[in-house]
Protein backbone atom coordinates (compact mmCIF):
# COMPACT_ATOMS: atom_id res chain seq x y z
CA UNK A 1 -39.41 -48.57 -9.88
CA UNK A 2 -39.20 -52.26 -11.69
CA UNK A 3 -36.28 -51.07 -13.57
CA UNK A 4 -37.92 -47.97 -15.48
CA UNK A 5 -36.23 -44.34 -14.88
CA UNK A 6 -39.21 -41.96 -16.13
CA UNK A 7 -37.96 -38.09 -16.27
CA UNK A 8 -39.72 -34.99 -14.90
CA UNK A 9 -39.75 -32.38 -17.63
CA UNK A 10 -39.52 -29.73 -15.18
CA UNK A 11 -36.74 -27.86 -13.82
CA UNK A 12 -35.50 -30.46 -11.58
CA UNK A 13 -31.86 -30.25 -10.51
CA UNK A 14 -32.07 -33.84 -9.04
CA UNK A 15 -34.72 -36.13 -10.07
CA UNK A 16 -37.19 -37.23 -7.08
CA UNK A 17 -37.58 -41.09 -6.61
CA UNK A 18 -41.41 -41.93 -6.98
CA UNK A 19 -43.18 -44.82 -7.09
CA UNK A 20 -45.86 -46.09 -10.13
CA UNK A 21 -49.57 -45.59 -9.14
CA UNK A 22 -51.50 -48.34 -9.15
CA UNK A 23 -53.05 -49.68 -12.66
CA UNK A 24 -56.32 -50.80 -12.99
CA UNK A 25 -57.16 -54.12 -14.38
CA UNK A 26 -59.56 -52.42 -16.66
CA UNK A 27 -60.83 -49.29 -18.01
CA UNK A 28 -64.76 -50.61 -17.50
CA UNK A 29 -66.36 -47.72 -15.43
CA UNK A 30 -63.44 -45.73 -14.88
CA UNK A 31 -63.67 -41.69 -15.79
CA UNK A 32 -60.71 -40.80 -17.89
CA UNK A 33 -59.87 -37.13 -18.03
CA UNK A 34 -58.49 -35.42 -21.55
CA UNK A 35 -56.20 -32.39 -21.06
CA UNK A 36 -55.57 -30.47 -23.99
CA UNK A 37 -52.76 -27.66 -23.32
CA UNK A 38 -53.82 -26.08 -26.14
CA UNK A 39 -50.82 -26.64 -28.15
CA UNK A 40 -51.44 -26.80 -32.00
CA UNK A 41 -52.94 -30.40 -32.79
CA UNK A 42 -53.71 -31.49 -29.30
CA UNK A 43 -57.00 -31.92 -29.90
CA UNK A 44 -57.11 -34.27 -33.22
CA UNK A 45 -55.01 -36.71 -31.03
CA UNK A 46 -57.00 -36.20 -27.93
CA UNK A 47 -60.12 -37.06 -30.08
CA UNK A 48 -58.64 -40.64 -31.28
CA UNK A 49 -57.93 -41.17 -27.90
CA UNK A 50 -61.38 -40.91 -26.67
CA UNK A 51 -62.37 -42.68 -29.70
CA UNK A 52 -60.35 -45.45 -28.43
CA UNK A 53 -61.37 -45.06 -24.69
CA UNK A 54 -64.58 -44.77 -25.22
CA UNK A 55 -64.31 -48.75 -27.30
CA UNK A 56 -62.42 -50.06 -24.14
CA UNK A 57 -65.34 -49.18 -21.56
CA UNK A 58 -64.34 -45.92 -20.23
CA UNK A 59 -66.26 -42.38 -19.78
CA UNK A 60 -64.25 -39.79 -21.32
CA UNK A 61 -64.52 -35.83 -20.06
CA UNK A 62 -62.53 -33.40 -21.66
CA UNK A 63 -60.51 -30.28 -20.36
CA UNK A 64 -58.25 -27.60 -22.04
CA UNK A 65 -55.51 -24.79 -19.96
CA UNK A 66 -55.87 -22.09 -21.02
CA UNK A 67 -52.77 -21.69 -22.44
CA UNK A 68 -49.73 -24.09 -22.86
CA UNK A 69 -47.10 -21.56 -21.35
CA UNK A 70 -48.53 -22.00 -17.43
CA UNK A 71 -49.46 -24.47 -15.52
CA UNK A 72 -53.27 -25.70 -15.38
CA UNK A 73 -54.91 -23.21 -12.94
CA UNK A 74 -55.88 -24.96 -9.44
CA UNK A 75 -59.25 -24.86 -10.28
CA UNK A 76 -58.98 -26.73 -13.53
CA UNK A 77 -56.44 -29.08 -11.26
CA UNK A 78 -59.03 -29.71 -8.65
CA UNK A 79 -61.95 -30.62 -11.03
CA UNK A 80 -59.98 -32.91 -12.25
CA UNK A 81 -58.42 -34.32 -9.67
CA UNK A 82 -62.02 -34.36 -8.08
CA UNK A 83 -64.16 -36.07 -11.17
CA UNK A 84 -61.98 -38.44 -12.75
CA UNK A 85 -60.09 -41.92 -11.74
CA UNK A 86 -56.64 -41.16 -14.65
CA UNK A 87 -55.85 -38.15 -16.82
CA UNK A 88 -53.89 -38.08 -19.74
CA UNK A 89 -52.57 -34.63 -20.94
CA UNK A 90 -51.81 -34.34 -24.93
CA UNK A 91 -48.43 -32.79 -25.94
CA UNK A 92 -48.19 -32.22 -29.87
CA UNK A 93 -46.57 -30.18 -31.77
């Protein structure tokens, strides 16, 4: 993984070995997906970042969970999944 050791937040007893996706050269066209898990102040950085986004070329939709203490339903997962090329998910607190 070019010398980088990213960790998994979850409950994993042995790290998995995974490999980078992909960047894209630019953000020009691409659909960027926001998820807010709706943890206090989310939200105000979630809106500088589409501020930011939206100056580098990219179309910004936004999405919330319900609630930070479960995953993102599969619903929520699969619109995402299905309408946009890179999500970021805000964690604040």
């Amino acid at each position: 993984m070019n010398g980088t050791t990213l960790l998994d937040p979850t409950a994993e007893t042995a790290p998995a070995d995974r490999e980078l996706t992909p960047r894209k050269a630019s953000l020009d066209g691409l659909t960027v997906g926001l998820l807010d898990i709706s943890k206090p102040r989310g939200d105000v950085f979630l809106d500088r970042l589409e501020e930011n986004l939206g100056r580098r070329g990219a179309s910004v939709l936004r999405f919330a969970k319900p609630t930070f203490t479960k995953p993102a339903p599969a619903d929520l997962r699969h619109e995402i999944a299905t309408t946009c090329d890179a999500v970021i998910e805000a964690l604040a607190d």
